[in-house]
N, C-alpha and C. Protein backbone atom coordinates (compact mmCIF):
# COMPACT_ATOMS: atom_id res chain seq x y z
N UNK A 1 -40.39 -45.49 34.78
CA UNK A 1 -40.86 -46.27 33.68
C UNK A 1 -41.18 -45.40 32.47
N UNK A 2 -41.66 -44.27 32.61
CA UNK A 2 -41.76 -43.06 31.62
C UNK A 2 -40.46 -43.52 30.82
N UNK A 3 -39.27 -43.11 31.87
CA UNK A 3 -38.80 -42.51 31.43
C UNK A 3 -37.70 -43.72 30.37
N UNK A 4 -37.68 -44.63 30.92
CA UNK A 4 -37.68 -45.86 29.73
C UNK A 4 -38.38 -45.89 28.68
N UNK A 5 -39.52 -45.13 28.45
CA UNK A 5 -40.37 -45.03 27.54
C UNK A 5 -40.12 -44.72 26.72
N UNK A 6 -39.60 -43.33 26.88
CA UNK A 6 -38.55 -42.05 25.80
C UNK A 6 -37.53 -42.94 25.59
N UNK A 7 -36.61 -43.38 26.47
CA UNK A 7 -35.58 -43.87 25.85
C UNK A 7 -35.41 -44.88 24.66
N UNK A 8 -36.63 -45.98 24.88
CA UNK A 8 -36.74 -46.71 23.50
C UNK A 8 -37.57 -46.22 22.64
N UNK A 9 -37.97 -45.02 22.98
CA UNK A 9 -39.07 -44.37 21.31
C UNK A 9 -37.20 -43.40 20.96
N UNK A 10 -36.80 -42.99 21.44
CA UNK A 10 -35.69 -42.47 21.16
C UNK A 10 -34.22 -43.57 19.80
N UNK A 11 -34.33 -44.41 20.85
CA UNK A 11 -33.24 -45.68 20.11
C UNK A 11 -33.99 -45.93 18.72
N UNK A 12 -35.53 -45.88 18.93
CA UNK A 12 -35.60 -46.99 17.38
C UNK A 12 -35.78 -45.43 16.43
N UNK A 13 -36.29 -44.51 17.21
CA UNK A 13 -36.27 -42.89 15.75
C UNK A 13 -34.58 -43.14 15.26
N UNK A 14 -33.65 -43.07 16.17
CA UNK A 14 -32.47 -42.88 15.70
C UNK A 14 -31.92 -44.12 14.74
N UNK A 15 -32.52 -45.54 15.21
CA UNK A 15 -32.22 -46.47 14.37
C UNK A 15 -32.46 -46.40 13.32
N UNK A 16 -33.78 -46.19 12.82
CA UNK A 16 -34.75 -46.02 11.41
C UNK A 16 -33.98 -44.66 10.67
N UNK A 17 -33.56 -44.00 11.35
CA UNK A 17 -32.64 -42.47 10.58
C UNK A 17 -31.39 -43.18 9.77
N UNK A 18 -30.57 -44.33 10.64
CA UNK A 18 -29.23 -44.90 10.43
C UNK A 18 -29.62 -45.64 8.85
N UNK A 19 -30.80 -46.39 9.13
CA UNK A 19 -31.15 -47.63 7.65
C UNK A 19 -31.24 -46.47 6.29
N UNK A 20 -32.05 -45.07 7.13
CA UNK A 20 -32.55 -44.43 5.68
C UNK A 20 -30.69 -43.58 5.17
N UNK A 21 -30.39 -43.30 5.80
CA UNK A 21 -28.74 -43.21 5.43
C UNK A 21 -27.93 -43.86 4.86
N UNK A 22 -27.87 -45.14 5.63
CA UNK A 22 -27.29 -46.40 4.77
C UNK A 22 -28.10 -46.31 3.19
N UNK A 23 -29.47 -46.56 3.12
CA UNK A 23 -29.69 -46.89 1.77
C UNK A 23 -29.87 -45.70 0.84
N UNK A 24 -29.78 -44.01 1.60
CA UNK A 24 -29.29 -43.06 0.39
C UNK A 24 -27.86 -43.60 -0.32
N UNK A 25 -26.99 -44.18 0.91
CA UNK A 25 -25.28 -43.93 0.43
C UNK A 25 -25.52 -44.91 -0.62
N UNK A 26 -26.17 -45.84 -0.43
CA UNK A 26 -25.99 -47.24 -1.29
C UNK A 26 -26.94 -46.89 -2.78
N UNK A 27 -27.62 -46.17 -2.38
CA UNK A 27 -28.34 -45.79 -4.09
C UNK A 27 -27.58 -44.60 -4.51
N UNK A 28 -26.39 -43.60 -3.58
CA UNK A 28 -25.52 -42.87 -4.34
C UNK A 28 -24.14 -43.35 -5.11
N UNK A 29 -24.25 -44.45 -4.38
CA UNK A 29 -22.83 -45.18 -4.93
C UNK A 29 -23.37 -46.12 -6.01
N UNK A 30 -24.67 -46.61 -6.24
CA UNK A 30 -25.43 -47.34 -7.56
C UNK A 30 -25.66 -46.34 -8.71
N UNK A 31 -25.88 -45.24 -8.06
CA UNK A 31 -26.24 -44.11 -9.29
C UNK A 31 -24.77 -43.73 -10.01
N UNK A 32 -23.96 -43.83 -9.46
CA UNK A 32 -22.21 -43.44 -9.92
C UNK A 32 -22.01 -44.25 -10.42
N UNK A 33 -22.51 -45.62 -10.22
CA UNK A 33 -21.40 -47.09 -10.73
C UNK A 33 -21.64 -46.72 -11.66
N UNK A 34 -23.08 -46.54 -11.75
CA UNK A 34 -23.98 -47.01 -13.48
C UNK A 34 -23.70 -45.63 -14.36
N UNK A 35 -23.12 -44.64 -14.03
CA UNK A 35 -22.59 -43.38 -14.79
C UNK A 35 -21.62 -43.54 -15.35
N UNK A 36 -20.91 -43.99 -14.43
CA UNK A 36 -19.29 -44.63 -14.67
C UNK A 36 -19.24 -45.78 -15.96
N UNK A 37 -20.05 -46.80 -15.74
CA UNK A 37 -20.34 -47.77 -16.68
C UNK A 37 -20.75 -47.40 -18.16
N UNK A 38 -21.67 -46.39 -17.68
CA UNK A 38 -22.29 -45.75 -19.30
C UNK A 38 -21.43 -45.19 -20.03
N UNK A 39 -20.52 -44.14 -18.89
CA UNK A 39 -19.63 -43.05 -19.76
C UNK A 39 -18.22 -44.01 -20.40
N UNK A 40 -18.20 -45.11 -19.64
CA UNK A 40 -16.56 -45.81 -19.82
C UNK A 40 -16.57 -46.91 -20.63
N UNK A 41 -17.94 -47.59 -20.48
CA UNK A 41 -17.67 -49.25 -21.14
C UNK A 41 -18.66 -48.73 -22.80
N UNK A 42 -20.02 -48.47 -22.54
CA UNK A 42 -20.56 -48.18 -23.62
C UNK A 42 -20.80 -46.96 -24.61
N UNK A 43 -19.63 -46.17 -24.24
CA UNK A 43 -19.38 -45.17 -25.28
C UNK A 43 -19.07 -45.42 -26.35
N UNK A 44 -17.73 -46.46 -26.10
CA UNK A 44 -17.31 -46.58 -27.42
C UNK A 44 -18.30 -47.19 -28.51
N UNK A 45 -19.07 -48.06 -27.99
CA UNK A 45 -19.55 -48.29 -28.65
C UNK A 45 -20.80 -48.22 -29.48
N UNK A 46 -21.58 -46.38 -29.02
CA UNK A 46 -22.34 -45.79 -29.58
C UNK A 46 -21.92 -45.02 -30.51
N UNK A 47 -22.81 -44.73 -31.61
CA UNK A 47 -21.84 -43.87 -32.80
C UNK A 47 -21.72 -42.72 -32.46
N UNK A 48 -21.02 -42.17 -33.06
CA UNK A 48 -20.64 -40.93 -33.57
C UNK A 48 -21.76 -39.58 -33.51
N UNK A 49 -22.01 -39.01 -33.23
CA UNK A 49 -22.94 -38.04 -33.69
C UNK A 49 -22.65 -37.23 -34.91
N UNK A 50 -23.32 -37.27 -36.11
CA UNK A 50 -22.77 -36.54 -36.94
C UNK A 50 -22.89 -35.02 -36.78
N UNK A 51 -22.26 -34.64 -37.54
CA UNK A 51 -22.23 -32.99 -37.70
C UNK A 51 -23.20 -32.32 -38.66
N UNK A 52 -23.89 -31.35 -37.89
CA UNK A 52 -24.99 -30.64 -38.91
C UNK A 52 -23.90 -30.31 -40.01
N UNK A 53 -22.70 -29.69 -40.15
CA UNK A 53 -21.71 -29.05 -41.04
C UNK A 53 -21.75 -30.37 -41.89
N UNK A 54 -22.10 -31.59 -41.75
CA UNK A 54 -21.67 -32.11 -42.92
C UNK A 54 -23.21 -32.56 -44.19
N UNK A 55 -23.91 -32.29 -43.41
CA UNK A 55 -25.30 -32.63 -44.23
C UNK A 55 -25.41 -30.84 -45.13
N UNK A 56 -25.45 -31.74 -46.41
CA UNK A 56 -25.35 -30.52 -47.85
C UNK A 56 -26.57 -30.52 -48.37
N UNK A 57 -27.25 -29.15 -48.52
CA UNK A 57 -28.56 -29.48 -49.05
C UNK A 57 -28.07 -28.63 -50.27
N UNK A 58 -28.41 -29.33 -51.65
CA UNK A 58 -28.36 -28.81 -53.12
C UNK A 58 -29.39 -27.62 -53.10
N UNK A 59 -29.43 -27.31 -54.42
CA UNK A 59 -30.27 -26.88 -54.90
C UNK A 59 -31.73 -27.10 -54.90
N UNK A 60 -32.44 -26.42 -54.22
CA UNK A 60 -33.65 -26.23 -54.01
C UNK A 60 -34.83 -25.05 -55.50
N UNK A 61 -35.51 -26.35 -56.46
CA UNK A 61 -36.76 -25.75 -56.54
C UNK A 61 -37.80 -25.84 -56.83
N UNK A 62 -38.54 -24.90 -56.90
CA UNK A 62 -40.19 -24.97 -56.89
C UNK A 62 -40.23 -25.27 -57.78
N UNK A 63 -41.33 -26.78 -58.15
CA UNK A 63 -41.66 -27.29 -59.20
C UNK A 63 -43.08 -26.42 -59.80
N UNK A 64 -44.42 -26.00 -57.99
CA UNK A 64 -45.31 -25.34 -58.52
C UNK A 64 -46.54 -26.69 -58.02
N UNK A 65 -47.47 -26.08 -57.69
CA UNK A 65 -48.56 -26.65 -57.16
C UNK A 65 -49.08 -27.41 -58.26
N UNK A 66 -49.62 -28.66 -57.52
CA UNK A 66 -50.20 -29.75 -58.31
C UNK A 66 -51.99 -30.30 -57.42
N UNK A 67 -52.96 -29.90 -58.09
CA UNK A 67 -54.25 -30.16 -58.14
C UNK A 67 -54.61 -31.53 -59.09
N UNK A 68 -54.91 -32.66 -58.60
CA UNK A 68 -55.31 -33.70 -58.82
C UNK A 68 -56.72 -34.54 -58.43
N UNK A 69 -57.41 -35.09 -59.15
CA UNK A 69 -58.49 -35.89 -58.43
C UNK A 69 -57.61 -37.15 -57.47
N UNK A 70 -58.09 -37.93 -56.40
CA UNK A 70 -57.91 -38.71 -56.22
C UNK A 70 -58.29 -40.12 -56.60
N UNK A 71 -57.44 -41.02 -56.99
CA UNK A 71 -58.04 -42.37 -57.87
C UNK A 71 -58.69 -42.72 -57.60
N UNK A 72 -59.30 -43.42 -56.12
CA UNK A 72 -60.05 -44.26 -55.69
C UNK A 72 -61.20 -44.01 -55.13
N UNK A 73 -62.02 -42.59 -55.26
CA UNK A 73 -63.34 -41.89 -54.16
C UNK A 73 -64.06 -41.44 -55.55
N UNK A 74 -64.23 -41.96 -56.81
CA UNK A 74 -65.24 -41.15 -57.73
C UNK A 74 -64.73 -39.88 -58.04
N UNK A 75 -63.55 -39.29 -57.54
CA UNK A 75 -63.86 -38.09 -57.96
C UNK A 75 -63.93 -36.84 -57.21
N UNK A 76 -64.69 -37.67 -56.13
CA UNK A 76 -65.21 -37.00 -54.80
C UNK A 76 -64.07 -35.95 -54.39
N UNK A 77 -62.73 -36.57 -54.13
CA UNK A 77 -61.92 -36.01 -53.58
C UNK A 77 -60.54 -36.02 -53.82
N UNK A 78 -59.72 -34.93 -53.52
CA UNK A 78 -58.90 -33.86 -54.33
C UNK A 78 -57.82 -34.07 -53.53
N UNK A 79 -56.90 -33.98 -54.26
CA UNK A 79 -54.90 -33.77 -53.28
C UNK A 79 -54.68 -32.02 -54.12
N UNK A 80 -53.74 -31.58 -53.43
CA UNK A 80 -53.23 -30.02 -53.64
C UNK A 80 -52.02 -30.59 -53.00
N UNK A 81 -50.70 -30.48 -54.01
CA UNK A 81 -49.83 -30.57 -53.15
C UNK A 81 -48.54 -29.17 -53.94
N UNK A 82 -47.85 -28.66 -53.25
CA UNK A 82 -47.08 -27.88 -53.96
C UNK A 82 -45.28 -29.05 -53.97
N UNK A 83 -44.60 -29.14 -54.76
CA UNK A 83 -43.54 -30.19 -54.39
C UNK A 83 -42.36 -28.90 -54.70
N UNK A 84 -41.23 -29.58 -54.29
CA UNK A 84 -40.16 -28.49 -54.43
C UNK A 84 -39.18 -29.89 -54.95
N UNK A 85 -37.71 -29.28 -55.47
CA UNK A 85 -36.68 -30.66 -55.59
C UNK A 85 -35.61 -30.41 -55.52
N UNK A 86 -34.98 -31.31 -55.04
CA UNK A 86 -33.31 -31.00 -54.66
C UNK A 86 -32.24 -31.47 -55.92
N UNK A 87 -31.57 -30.74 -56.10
CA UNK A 87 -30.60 -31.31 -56.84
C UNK A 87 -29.26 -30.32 -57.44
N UNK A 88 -28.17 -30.68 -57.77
CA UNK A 88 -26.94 -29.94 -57.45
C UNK A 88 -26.61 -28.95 -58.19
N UNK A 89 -25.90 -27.98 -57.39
CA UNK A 89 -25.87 -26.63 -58.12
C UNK A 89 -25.60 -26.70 -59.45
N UNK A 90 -24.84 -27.73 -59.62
CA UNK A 90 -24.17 -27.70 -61.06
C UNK A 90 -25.14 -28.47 -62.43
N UNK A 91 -26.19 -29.11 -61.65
CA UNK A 91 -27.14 -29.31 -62.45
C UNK A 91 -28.61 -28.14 -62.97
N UNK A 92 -28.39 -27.89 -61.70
CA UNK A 92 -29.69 -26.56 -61.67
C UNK A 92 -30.25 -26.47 -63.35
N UNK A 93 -29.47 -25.85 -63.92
CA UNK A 93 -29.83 -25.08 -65.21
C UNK A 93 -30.68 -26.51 -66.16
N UNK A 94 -30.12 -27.93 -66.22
CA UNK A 94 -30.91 -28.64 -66.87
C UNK A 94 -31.98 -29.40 -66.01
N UNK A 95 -32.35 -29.15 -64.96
CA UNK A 95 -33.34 -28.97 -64.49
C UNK A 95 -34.28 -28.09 -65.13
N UNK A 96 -34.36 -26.87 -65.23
CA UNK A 96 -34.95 -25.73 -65.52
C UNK A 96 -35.51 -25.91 -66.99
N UNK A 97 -34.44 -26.64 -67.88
CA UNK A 97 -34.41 -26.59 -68.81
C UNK A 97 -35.51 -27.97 -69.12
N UNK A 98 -35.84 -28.70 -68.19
CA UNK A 98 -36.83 -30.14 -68.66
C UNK A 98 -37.40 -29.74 -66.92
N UNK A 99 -38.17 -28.61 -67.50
CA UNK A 99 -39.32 -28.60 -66.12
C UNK A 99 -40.28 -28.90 -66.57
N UNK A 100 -41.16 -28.99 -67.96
CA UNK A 100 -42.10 -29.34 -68.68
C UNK A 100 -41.98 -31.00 -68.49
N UNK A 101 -41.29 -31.48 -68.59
CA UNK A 101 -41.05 -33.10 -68.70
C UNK A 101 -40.89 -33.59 -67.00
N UNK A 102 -40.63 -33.07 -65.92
CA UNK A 102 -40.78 -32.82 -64.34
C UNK A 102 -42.32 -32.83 -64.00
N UNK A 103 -42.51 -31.34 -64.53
CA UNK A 103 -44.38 -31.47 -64.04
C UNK A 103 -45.31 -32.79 -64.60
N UNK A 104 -45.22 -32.99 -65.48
CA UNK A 104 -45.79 -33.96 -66.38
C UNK A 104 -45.76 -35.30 -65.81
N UNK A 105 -44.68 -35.68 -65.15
CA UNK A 105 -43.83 -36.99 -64.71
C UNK A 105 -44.72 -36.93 -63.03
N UNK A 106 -44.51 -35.82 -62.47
CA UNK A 106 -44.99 -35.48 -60.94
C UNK A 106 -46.23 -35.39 -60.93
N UNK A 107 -47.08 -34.73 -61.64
CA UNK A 107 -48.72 -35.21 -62.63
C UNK A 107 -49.28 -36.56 -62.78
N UNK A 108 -48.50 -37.10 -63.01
CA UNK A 108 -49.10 -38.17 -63.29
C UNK A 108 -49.06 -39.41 -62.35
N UNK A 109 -48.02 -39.29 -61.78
CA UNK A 109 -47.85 -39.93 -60.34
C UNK A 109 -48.53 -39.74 -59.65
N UNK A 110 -49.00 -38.80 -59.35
CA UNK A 110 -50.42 -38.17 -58.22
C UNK A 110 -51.50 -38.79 -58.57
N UNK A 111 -51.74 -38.65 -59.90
CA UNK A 111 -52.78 -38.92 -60.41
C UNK A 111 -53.59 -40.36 -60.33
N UNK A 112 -52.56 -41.49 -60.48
CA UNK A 112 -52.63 -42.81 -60.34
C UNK A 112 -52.96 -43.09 -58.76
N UNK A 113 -52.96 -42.30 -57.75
CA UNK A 113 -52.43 -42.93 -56.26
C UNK A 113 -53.70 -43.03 -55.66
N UNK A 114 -54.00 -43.83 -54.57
CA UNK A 114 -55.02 -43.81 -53.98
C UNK A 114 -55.35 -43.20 -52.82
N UNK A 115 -56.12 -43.15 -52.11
CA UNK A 115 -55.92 -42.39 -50.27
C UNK A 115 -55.05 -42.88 -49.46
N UNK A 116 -55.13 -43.98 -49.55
CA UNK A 116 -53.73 -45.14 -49.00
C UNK A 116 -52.62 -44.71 -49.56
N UNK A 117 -52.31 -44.37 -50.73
CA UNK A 117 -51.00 -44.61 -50.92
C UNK A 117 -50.46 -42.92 -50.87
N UNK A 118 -51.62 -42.25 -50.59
CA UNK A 118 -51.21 -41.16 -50.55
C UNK A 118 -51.14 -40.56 -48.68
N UNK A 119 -51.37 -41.76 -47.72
CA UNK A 119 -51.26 -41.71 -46.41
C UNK A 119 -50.25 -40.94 -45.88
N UNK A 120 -50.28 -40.77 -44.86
CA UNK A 120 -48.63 -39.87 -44.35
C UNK A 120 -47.72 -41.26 -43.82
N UNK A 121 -47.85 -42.73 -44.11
CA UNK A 121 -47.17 -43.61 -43.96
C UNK A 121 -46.83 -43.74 -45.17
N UNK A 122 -46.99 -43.50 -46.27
CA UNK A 122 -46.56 -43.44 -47.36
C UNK A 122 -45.83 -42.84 -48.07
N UNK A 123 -45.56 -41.50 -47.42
CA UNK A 123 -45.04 -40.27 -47.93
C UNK A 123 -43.60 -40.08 -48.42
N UNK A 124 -42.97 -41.02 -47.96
CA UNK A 124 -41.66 -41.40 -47.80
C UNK A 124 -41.30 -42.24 -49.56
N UNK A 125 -42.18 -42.83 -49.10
CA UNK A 125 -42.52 -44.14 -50.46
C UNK A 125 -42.69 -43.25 -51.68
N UNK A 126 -43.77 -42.26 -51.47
CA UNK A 126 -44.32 -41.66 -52.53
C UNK A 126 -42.74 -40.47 -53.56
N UNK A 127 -42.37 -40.24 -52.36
CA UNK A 127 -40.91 -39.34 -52.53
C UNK A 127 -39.94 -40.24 -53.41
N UNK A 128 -39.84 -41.10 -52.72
CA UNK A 128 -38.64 -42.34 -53.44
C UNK A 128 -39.10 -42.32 -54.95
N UNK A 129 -40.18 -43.12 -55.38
CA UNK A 129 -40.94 -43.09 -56.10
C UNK A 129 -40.91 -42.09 -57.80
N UNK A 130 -41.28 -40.73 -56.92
CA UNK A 130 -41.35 -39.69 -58.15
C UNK A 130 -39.43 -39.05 -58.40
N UNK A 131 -38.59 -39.54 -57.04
CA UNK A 131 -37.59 -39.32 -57.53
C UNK A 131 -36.76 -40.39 -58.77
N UNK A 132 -37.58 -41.22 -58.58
CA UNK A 132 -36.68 -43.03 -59.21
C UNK A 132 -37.00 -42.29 -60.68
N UNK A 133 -38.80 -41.96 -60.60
CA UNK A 133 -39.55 -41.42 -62.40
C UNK A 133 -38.44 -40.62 -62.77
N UNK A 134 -38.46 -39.19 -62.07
CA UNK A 134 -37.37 -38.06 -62.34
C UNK A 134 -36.52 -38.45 -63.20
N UNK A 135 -35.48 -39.32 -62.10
CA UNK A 135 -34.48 -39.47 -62.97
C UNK A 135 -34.27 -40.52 -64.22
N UNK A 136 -35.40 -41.48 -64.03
CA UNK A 136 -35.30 -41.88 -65.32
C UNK A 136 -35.32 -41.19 -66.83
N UNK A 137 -36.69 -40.53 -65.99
CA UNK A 137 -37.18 -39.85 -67.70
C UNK A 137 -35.89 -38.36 -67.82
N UNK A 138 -35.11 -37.92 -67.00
CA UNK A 138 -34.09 -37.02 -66.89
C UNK A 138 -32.87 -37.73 -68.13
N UNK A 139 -33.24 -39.36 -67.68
CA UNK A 139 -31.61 -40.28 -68.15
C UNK A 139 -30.05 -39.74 -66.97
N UNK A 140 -30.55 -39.28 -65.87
CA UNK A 140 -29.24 -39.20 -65.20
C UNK A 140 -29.89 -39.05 -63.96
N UNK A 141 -28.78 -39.13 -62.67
CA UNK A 141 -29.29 -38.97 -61.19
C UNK A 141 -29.00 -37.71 -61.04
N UNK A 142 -30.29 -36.47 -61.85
CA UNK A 142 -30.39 -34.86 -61.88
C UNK A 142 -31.04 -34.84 -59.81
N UNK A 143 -32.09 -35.72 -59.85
CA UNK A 143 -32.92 -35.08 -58.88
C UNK A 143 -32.02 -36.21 -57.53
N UNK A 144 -31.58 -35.56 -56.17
CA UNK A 144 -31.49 -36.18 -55.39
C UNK A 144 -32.79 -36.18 -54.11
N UNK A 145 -33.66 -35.30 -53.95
CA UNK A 145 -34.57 -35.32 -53.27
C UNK A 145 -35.79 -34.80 -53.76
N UNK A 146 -37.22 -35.00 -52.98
CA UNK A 146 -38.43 -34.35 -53.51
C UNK A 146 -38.83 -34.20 -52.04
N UNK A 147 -39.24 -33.08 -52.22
CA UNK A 147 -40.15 -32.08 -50.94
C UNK A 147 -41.28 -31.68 -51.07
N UNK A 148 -42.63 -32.04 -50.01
CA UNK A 148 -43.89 -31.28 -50.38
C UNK A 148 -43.94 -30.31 -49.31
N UNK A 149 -43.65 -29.46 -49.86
CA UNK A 149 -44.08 -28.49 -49.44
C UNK A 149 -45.60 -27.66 -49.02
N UNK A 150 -46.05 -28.23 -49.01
CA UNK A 150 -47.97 -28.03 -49.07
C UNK A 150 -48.57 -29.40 -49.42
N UNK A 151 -49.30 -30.19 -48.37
CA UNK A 151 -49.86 -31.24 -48.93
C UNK A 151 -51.41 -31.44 -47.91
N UNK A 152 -52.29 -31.45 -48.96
CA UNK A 152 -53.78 -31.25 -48.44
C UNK A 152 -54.71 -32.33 -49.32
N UNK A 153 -55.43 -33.25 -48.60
CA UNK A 153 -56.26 -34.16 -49.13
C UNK A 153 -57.61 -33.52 -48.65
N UNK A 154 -58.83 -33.26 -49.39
CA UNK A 154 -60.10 -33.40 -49.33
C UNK A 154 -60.78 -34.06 -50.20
């Protein structure tokens, strides 16, 4: 009777080994389908990855640190931001040449903004913004980007 004992603690170890086999093969052959599926059906229809080689960064420059009160605290409290600006080699020189009319334009934009609008959810906004001024008061699309390079609220 023992020895019937072993024999069915024996049958069901070996049974329970057979199920955990079966359901590796069956989650190795689920893990392939779904590889197969990703690499074959929905490739095509993810984009492209672009190429770092094709993103051109212009001309880069320092406009020069800008110290402002902030509009909305009394007074209390201060932005420091240094900005830099992008725009194409072949413009560079009249850039340079209306950097007085740049600072002035980037001055005064700061100047108007509040803690809110000077948020890091905003920053984006604020960029768009002093580039739209730029190029107005420029009369041409001189500036394609604005960069802060240093930006500190107290």
């Amino acid at each position: 009777m023992a020895e019937e004992n072993g024999l069915e603690k024996k049958a069901k170890t070996g049974f329970d080994g057979k199920i955990i086999i079966i359901g590796m093969v069956f989650f190795l052959v689920a893990v392939g389908a779904s590889y197969l599926i990703m690499d074959r059906l929905l490739a095509p229809l993810m984009p492209p990855k672009a190429d770092s080689a094709e993103v051109k960064v212009g001309a880069l420059l320092s406009v020069g640190e800008f110290t402002t009160n902030i509009n909305d605290v009394n007074g209390t409290r201060f932005l420091k931001v240094e900005v830099t600006i992008e725009t194409d080699e072949k413009k560079k020189e009249d850039v340079n040449k209306n950097m007085a009319v740049i600072k002035d334009t980037i001055l005064n934009t700061f100047a108007g903004k509040t803690v809110a609008d000077l948020d890091i959810r905003n920053r984006d906004n604020l960029k768009a913004e002093i580039t739209r001024q730029l190029n107005a008061k420029l009369g041409a699309e001189v500036i394609r980007n604005v960069y802060f390079t240093k930006f500190i609220m107290q």
